[in-house]
Structures are given as C-alpha cells and as structure tokens.
C-alpha atoms as a PDB file:
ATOM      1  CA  UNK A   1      82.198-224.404  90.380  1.00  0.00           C
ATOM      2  CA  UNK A   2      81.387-225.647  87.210  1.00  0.00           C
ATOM      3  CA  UNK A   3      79.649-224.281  84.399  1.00  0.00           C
ATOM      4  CA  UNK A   4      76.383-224.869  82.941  1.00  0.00           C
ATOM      5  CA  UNK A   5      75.002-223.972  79.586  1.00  0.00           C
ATOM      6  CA  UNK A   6      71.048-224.100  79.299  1.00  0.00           C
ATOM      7  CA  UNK A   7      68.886-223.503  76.588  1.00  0.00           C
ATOM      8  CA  UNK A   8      65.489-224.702  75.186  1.00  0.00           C
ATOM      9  CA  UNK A   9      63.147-222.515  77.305  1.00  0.00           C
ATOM     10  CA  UNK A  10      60.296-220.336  75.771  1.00  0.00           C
ATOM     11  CA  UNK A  11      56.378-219.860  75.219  1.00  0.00           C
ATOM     12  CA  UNK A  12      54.332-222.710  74.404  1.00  0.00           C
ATOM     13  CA  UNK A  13      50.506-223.352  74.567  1.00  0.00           C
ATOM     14  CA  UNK A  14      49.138-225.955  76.899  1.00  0.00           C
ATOM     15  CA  UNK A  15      49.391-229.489  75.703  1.00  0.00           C
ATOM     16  CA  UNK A  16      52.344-229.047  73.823  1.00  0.00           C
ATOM     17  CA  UNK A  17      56.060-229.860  74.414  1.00  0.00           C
ATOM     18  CA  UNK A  18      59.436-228.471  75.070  1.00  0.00           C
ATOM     19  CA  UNK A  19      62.629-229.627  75.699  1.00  0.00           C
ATOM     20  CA  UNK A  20      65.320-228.021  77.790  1.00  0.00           C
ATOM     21  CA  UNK A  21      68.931-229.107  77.198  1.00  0.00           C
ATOM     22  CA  UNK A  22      72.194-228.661  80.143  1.00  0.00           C
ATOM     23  CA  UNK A  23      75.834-229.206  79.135  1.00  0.00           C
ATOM     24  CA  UNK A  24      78.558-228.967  80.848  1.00  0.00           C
ATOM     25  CA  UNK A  25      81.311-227.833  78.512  1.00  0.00           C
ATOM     26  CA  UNK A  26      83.970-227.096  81.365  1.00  0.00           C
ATOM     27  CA  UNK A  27      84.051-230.738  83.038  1.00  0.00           C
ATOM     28  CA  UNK A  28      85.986-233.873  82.482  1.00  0.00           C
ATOM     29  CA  UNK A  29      83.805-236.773  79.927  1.00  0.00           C
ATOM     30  CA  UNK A  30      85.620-239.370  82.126  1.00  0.00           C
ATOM     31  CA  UNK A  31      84.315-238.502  84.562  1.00  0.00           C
ATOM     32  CA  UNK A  32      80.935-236.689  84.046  1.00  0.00           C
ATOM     33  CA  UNK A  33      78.701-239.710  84.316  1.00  0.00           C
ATOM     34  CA  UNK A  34      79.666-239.946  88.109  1.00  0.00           C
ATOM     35  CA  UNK A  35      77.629-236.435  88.317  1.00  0.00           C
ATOM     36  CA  UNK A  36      74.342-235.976  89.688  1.00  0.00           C
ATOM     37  CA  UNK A  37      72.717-234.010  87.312  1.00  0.00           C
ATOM     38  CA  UNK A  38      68.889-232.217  88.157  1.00  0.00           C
ATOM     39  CA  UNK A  39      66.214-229.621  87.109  1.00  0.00           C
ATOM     40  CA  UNK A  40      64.559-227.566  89.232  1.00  0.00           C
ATOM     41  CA  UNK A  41      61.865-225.165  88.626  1.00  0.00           C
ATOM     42  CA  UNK A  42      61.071-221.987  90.486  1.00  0.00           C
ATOM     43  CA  UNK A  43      57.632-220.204  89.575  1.00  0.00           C
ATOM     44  CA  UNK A  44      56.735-216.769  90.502  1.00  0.00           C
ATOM     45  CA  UNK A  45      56.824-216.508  93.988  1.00  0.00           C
ATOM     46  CA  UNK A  46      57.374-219.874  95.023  1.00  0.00           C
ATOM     47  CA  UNK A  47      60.481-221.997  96.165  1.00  0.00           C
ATOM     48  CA  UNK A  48      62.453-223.490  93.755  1.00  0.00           C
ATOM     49  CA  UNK A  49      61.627-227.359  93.318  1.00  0.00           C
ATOM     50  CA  UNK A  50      63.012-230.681  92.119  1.00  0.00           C
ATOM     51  CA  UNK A  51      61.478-231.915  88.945  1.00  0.00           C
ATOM     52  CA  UNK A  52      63.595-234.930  87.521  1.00  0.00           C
ATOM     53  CA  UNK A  53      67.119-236.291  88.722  1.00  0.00           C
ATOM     54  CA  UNK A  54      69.177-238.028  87.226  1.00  0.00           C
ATOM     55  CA  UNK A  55      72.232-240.247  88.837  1.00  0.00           C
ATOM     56  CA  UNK A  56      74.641-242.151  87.665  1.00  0.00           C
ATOM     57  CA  UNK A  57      71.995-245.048  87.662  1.00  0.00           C
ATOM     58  CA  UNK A  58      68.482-244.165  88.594  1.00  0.00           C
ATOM     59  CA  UNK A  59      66.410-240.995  88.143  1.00  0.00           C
ATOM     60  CA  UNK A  60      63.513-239.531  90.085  1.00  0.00           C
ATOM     61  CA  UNK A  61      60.494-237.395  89.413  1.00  0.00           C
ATOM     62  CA  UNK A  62      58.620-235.066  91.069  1.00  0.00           C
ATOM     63  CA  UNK A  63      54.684-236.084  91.099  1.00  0.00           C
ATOM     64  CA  UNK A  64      53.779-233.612  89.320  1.00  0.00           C
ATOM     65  CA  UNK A  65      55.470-234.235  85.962  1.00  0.00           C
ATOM     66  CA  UNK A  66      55.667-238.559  86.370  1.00  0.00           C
ATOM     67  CA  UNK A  67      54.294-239.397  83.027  1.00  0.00           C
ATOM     68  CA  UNK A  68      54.842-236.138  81.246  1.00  0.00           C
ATOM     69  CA  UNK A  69      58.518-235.582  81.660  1.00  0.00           C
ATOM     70  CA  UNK A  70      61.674-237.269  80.824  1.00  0.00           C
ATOM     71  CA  UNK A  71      65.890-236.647  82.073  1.00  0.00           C
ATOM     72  CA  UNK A  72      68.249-238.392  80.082  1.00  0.00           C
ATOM     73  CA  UNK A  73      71.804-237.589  79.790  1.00  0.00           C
ATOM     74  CA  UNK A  74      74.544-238.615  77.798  1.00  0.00           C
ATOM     75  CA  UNK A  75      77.738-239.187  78.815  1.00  0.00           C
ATOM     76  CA  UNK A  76      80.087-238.369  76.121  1.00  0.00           C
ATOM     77  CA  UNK A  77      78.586-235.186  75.238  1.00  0.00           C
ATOM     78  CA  UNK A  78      78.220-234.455  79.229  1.00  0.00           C
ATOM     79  CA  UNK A  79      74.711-232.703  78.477  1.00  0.00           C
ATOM     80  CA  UNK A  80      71.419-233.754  80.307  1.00  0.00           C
ATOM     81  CA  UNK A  81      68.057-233.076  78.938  1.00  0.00           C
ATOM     82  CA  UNK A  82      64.164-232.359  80.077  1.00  0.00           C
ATOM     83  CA  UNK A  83      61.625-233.589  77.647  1.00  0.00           C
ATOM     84  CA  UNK A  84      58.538-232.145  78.769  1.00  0.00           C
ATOM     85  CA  UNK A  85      55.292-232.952  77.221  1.00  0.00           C
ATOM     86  CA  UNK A  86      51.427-232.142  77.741  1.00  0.00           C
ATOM     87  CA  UNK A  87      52.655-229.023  79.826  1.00  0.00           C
ATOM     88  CA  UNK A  88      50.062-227.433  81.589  1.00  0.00           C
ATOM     89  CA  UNK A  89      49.820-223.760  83.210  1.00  0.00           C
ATOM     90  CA  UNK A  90      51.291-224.947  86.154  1.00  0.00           C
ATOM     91  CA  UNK A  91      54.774-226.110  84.991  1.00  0.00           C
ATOM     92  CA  UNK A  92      55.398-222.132  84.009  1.00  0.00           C
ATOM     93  CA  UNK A  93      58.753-221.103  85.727  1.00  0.00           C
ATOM     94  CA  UNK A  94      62.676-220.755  85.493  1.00  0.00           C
ATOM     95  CA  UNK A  95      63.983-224.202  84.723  1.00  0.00           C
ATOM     96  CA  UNK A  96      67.368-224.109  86.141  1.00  0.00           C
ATOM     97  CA  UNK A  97      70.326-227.216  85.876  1.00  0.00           C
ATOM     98  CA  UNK A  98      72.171-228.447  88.705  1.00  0.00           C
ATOM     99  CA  UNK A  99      75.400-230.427  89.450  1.00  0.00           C
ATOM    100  CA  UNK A 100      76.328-232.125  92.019  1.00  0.00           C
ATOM    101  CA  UNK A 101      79.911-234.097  92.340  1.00  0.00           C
ATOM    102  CA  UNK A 102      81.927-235.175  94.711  1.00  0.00           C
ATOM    103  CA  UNK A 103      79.653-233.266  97.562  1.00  0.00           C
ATOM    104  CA  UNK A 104      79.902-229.593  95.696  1.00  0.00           C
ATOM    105  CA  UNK A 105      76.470-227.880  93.819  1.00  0.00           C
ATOM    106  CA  UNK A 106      76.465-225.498  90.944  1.00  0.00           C
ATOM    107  CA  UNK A 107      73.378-224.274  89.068  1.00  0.00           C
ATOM    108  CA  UNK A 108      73.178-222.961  85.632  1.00  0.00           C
ATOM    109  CA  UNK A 109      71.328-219.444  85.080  1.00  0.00           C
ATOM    110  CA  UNK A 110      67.861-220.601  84.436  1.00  0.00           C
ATOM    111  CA  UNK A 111      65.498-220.768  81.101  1.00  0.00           C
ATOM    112  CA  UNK A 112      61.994-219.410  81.130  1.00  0.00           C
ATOM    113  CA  UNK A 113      59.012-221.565  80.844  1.00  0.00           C
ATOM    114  CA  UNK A 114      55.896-220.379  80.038  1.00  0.00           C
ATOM    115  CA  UNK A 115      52.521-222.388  78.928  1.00  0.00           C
ATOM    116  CA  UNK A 116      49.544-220.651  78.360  1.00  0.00           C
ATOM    117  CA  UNK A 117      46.090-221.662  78.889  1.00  0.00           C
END
C-alpha cells in the first residue's frame, strides 16, 4: 500500500477554479515516475469515475472535463496535481488520488468538491 496525501478541495462558485494536489511522501523518487497516477471523482450517489490519468508518458481525460482540467505531475517531488477550471455544478464530489505500480492500487482518502450554482 502506499500512502497518499491530498489536499486542495473546498467550496467554490461556478466558473471558478481549484486545484487539488496528491503526493506520495512514502515512495521511492527513482522510481515514482514509473507510477500511474489518477483522479477519480465520486458524487453523491453515483459510482466513482475517472477524470484525468496520468502515465509515465501520456494522460487521458474524461469528456467531461477535456478543456477544463489539467494532471501534471512531477517527478522529484512525487506529487500529481488537478487544475480544474470553469467548474460547473456537476463536477461536485470526493476527488480521490490513485496509484497504480507494478499491478497494485491504492487510493488516498478523498477531498470534497463543491461548486455552486
């Protein structure tokens, strides 16, 4: 298992921006870039969903946030981060972080989202 440290959520108005931040204090720098890292969102009553991934060289979106959000990581401070911008009602949820290396998954505790109309 590893460890992961979010912060960054809270309550923001519709249109504007937040921007969640994941480290992972307990793993290896060498080696961190090799790590998968991800957010997912889970609103109330609903499944939990991707919304950006980022792999050692590519990263993916969901539909829903192309064009709004950004994942970036960096490497020697093994942290990943969600820059989310013109957030709408919609993206309100638990943000959670995930891991995945070498074909294990760990998930940080979640930050709450909310955007009001």
């Amino acid at each position: 298992q590893v460890r992961l440290a979010e912060s960054g959520g809270g309550l923001v108005q519709a249109g504007g921006s937040l921007r969640l931040s994941c480290g992972a204090p307990g793993t290896i720098t060498s080696t961190f870039w090799t790590y998968t890292m991800g957010w997912y969102r889970q609103a109330p009553e609903k499944q939990r969903e991707l919304v950006a991934m980022a792999s050692r060289d590519s990263t993916e979106y969901a539909d829903s946030v192309k064009g709004r959000f950004t994942i970036s990581r960096d490497n020697s401070k093994k942290m990943v981060t969600l820059q989310m911008n013109s957030l709408r009602p919609e993206d309100t949820g638990v943000y959670y972080c995930r891991v995945d290396r070498n074909g294990m998954t760990s998930w940080g505790k979640g930050t709450l989202v909310t955007v009001s109309s």
